[in-house]
N, C-alpha and C. Protein backbone atom coordinates (compact mmCIF):
# COMPACT_ATOMS: atom_id res chain seq x y z
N UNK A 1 89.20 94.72 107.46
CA UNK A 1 90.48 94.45 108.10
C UNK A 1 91.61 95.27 107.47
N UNK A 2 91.97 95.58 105.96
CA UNK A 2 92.60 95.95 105.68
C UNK A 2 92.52 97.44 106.04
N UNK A 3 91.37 98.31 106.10
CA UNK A 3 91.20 99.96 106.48
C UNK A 3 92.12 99.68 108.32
N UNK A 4 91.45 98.55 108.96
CA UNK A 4 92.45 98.46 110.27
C UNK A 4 93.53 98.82 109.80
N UNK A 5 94.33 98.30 109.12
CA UNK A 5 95.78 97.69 109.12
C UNK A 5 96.55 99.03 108.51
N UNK A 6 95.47 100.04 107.46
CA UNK A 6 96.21 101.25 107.07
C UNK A 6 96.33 102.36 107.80
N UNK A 7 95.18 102.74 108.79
CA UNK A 7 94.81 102.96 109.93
C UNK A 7 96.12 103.16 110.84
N UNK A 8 96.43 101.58 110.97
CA UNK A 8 97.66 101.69 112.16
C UNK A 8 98.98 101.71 111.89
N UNK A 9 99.18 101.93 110.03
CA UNK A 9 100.35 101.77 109.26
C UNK A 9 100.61 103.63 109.35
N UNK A 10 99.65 104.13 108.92
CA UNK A 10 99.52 106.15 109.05
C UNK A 10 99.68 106.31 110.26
N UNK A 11 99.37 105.99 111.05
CA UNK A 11 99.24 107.34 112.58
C UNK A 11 100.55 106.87 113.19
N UNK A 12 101.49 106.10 112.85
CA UNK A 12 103.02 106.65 113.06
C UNK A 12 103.63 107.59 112.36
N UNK A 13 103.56 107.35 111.13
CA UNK A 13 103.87 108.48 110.23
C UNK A 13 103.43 109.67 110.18
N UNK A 14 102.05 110.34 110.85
CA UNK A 14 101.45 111.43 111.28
C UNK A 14 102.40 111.84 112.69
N UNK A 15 102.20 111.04 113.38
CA UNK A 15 103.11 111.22 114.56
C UNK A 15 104.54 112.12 114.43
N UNK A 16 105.33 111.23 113.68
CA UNK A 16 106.72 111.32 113.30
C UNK A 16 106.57 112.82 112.43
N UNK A 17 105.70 113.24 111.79
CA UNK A 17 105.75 114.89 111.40
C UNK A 17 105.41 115.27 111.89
N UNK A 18 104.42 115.51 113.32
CA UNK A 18 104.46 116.37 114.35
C UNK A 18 105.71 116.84 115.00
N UNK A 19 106.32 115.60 114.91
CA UNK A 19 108.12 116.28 115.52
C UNK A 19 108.61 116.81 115.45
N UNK A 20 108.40 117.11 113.49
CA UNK A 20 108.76 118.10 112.54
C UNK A 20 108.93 119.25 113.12
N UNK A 21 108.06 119.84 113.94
CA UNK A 21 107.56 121.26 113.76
C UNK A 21 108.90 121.69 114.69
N UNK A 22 108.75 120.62 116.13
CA UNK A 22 109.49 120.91 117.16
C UNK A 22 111.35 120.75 116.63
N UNK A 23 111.83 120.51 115.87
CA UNK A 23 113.01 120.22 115.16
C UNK A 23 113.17 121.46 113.87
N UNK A 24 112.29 122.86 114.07
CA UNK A 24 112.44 123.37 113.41
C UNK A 24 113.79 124.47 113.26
N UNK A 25 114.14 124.74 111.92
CA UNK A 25 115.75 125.01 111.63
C UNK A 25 115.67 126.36 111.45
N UNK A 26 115.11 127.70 112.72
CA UNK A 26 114.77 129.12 111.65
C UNK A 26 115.85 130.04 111.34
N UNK A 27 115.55 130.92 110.34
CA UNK A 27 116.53 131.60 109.78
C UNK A 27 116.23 132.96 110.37
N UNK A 28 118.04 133.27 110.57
CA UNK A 28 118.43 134.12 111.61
C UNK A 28 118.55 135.62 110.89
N UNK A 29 118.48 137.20 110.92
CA UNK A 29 118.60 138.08 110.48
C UNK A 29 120.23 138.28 110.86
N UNK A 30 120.90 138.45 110.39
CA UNK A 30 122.45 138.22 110.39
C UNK A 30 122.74 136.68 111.10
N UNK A 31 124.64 136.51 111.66
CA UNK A 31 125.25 135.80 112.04
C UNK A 31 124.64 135.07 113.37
N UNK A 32 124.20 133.72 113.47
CA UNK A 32 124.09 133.41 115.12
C UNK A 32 125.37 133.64 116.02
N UNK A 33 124.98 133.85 117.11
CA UNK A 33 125.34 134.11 118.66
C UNK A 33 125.97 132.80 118.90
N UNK A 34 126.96 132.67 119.87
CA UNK A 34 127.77 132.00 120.39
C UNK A 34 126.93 131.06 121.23
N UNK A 35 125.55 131.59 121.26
CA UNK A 35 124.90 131.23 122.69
C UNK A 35 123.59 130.53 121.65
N UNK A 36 123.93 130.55 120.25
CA UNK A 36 122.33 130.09 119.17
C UNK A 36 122.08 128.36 119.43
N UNK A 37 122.97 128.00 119.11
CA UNK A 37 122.93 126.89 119.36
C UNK A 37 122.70 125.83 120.32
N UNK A 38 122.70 126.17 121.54
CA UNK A 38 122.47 125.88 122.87
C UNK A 38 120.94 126.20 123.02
N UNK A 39 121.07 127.66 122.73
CA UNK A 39 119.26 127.93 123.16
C UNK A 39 118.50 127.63 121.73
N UNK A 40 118.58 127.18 120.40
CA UNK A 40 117.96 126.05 119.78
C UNK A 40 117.86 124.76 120.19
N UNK A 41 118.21 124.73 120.92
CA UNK A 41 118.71 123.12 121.27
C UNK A 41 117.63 123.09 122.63
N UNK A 42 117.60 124.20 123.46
CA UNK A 42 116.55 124.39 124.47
C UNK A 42 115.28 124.85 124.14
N UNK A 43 115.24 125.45 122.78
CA UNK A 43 114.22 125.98 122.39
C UNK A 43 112.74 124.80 122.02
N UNK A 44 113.41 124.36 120.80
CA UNK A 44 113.64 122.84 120.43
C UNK A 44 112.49 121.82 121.36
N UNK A 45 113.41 121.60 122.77
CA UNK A 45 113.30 120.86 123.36
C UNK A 45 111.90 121.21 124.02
N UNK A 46 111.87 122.29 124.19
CA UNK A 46 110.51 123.09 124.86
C UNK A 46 109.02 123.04 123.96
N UNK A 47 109.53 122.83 122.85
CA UNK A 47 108.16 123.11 121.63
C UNK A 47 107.80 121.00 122.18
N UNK A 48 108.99 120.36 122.07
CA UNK A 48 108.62 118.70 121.89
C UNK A 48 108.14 118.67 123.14
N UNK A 49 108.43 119.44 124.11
CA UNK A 49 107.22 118.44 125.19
C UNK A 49 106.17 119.12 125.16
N UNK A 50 105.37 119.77 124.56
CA UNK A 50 104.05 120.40 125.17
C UNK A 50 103.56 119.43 124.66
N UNK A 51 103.06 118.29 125.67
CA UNK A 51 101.98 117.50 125.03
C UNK A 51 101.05 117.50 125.11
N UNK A 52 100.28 118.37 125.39
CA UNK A 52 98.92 118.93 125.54
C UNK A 52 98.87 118.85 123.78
N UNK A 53 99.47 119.19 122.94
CA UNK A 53 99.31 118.91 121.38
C UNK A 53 99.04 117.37 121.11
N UNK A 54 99.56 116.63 121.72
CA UNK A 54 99.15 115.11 121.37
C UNK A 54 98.29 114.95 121.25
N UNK A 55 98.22 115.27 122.64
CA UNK A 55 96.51 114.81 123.20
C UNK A 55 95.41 115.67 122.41
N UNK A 56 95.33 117.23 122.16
CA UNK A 56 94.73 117.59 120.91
C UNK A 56 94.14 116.87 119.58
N UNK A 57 95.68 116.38 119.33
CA UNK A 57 95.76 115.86 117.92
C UNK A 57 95.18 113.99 117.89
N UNK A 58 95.03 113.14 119.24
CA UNK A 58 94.75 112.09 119.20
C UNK A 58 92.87 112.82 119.56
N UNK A 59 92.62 113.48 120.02
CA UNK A 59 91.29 113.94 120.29
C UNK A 59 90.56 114.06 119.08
N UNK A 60 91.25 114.53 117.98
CA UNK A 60 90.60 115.40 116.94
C UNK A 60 91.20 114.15 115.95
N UNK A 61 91.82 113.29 116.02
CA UNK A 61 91.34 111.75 115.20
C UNK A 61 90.29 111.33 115.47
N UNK A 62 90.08 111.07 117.20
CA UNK A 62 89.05 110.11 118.01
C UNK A 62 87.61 111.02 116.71
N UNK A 63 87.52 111.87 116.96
CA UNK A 63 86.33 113.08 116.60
C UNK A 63 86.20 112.85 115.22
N UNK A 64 87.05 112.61 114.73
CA UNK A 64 87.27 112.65 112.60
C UNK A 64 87.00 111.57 112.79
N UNK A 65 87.09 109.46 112.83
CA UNK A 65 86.80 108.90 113.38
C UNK A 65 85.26 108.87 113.32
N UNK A 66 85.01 108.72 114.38
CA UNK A 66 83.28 109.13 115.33
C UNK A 66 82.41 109.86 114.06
N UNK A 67 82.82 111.32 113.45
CA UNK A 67 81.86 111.91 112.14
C UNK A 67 82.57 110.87 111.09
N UNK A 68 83.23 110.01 110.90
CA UNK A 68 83.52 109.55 109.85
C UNK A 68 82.41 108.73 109.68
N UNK A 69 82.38 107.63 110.56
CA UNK A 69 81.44 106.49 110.97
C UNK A 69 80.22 107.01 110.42
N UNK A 70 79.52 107.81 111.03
CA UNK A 70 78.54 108.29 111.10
C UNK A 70 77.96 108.38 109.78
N UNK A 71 78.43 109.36 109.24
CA UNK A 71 78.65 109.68 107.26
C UNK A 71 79.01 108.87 106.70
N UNK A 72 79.67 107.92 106.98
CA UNK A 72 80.04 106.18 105.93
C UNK A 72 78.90 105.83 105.97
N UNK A 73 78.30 105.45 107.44
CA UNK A 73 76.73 104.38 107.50
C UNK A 73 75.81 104.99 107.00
N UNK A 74 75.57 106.63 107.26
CA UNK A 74 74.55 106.97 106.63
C UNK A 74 74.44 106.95 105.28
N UNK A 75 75.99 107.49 104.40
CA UNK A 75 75.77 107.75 103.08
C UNK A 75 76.09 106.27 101.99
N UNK A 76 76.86 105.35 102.39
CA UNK A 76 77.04 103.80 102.11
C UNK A 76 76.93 103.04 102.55
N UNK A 77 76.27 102.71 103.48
CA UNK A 77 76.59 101.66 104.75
C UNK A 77 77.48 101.10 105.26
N UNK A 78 78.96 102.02 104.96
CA UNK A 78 80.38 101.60 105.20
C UNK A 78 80.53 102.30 106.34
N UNK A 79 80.37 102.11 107.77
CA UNK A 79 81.07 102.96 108.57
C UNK A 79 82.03 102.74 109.11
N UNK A 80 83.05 101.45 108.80
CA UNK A 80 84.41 101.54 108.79
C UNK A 80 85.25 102.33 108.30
N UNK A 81 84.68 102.18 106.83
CA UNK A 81 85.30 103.31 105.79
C UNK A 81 84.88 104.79 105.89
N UNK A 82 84.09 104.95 106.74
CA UNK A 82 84.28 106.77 107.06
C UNK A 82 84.70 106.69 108.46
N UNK A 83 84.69 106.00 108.81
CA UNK A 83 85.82 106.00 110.25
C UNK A 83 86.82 106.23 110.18
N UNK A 84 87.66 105.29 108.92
CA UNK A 84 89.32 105.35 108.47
C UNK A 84 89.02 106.76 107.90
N UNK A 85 88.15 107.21 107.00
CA UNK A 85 88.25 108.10 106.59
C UNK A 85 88.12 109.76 107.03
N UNK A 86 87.50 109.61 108.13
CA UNK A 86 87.53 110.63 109.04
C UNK A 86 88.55 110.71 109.95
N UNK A 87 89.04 109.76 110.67
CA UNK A 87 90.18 109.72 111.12
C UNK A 87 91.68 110.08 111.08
N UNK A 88 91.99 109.73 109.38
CA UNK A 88 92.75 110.12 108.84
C UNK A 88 92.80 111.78 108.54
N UNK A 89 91.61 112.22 108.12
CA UNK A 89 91.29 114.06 108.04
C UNK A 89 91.73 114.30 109.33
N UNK A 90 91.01 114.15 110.44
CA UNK A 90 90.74 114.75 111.49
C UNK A 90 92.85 114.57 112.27
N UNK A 91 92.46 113.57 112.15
CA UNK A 91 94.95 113.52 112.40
C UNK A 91 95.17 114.30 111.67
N UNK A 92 95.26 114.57 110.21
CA UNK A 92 95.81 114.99 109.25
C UNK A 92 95.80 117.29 109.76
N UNK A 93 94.72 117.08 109.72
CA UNK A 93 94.35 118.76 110.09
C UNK A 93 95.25 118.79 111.14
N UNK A 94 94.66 118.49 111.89
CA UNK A 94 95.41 118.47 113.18
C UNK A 94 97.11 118.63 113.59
N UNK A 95 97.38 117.60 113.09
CA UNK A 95 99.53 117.47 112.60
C UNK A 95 99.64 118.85 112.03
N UNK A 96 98.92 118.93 110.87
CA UNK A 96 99.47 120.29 109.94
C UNK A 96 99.54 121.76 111.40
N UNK A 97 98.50 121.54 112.23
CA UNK A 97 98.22 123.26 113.49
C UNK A 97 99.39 123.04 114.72
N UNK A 98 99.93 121.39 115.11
CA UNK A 98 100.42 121.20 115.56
C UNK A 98 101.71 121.81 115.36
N UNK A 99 102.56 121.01 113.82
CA UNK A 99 103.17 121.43 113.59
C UNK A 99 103.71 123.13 113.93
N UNK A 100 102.19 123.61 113.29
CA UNK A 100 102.75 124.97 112.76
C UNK A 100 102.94 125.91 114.51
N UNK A 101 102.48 124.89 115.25
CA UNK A 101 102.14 125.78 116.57
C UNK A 101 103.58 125.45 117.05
N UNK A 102 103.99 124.17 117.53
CA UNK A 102 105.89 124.09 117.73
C UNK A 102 106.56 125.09 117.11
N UNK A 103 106.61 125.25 115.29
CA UNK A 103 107.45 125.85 115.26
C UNK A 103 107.71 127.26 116.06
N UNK A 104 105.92 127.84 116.18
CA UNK A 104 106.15 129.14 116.59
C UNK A 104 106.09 129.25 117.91
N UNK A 105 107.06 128.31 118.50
CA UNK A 105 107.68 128.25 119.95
C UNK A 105 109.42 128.34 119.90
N UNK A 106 109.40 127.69 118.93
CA UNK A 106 110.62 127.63 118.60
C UNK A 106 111.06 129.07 118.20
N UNK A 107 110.43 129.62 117.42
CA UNK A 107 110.70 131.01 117.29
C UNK A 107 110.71 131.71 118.41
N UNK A 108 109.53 132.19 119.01
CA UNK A 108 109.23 132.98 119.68
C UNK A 108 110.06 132.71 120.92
N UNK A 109 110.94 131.45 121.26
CA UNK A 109 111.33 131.51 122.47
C UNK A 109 113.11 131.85 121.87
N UNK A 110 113.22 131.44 120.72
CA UNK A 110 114.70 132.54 120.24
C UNK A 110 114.74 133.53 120.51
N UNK A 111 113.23 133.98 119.77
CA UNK A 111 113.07 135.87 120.15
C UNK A 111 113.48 136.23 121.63
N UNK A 112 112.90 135.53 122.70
CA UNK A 112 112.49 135.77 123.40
C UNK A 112 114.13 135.85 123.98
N UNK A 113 115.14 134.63 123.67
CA UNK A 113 116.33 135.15 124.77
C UNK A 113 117.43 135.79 123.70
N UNK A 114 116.68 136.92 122.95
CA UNK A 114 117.77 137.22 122.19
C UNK A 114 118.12 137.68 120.65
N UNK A 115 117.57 136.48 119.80
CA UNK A 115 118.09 136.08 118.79
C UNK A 115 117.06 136.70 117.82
N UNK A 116 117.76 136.86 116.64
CA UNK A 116 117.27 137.90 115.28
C UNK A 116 116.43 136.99 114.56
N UNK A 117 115.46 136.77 114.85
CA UNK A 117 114.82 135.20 113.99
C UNK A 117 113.69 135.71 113.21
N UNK A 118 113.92 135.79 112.01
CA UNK A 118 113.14 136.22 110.45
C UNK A 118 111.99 135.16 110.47
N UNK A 119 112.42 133.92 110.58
CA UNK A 119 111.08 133.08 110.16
C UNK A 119 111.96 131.51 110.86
């Protein structure tokens, strides 16, 4: 009961740093444009809805999960505890590509109307 309860205490907090990526702050090669702020703000907004990443990232728990189980029962007879424990990997990987994939929307769509964006 308690692996439940940590289980459903983490995958908000995994969640909530996926956001991260889409809320990313990049640094500009000189002064921003009159027009930076607006199209961060659209940029931004464009990385947070691709939710085709959710669904990725709830897929590839379900999957971490499922091999967790599997490898708990076989190697302890715990397959709760490689459930939580796969689960948690398999979110965890996942958030980190997510992340890194928003931000580079966020970039690339600065680039794209304009803007001098280093990183």
């Amino acid at each position: 009961m308690k692996k439940t309860v940590m289980i459903a205490a983490l995958l908000p907090a995994l969640a909530a740093c996926v956001d991260s990526g889409a809320n990313y702050q990049p640094i500009l090669d000189g002064q921003p444009t009159a027009a930076f702020q607006s199209d961060l703000a659209a940029c931004q907004t464009l990385a947070r809805n691709q939710t085709q990443f959710d669904q990725e990232r709830v897929g590839a728990t379900v999957i971490g999960a499922g091999a967790g189980a599997i490898l708990g029962e076989a190697d302890s007879g715990d397959a709760l505890g490689g459930a939580v424990a796969g689960a948690l990997a398999g979110g965890v990987v996942s958030s980190v590509d997510v992340i890194e994939r928003r931000e580079s929307i966020v970039v690339e769509c600065l680039r794209g109307r304009g803007h001098r964006v280093v990183g």
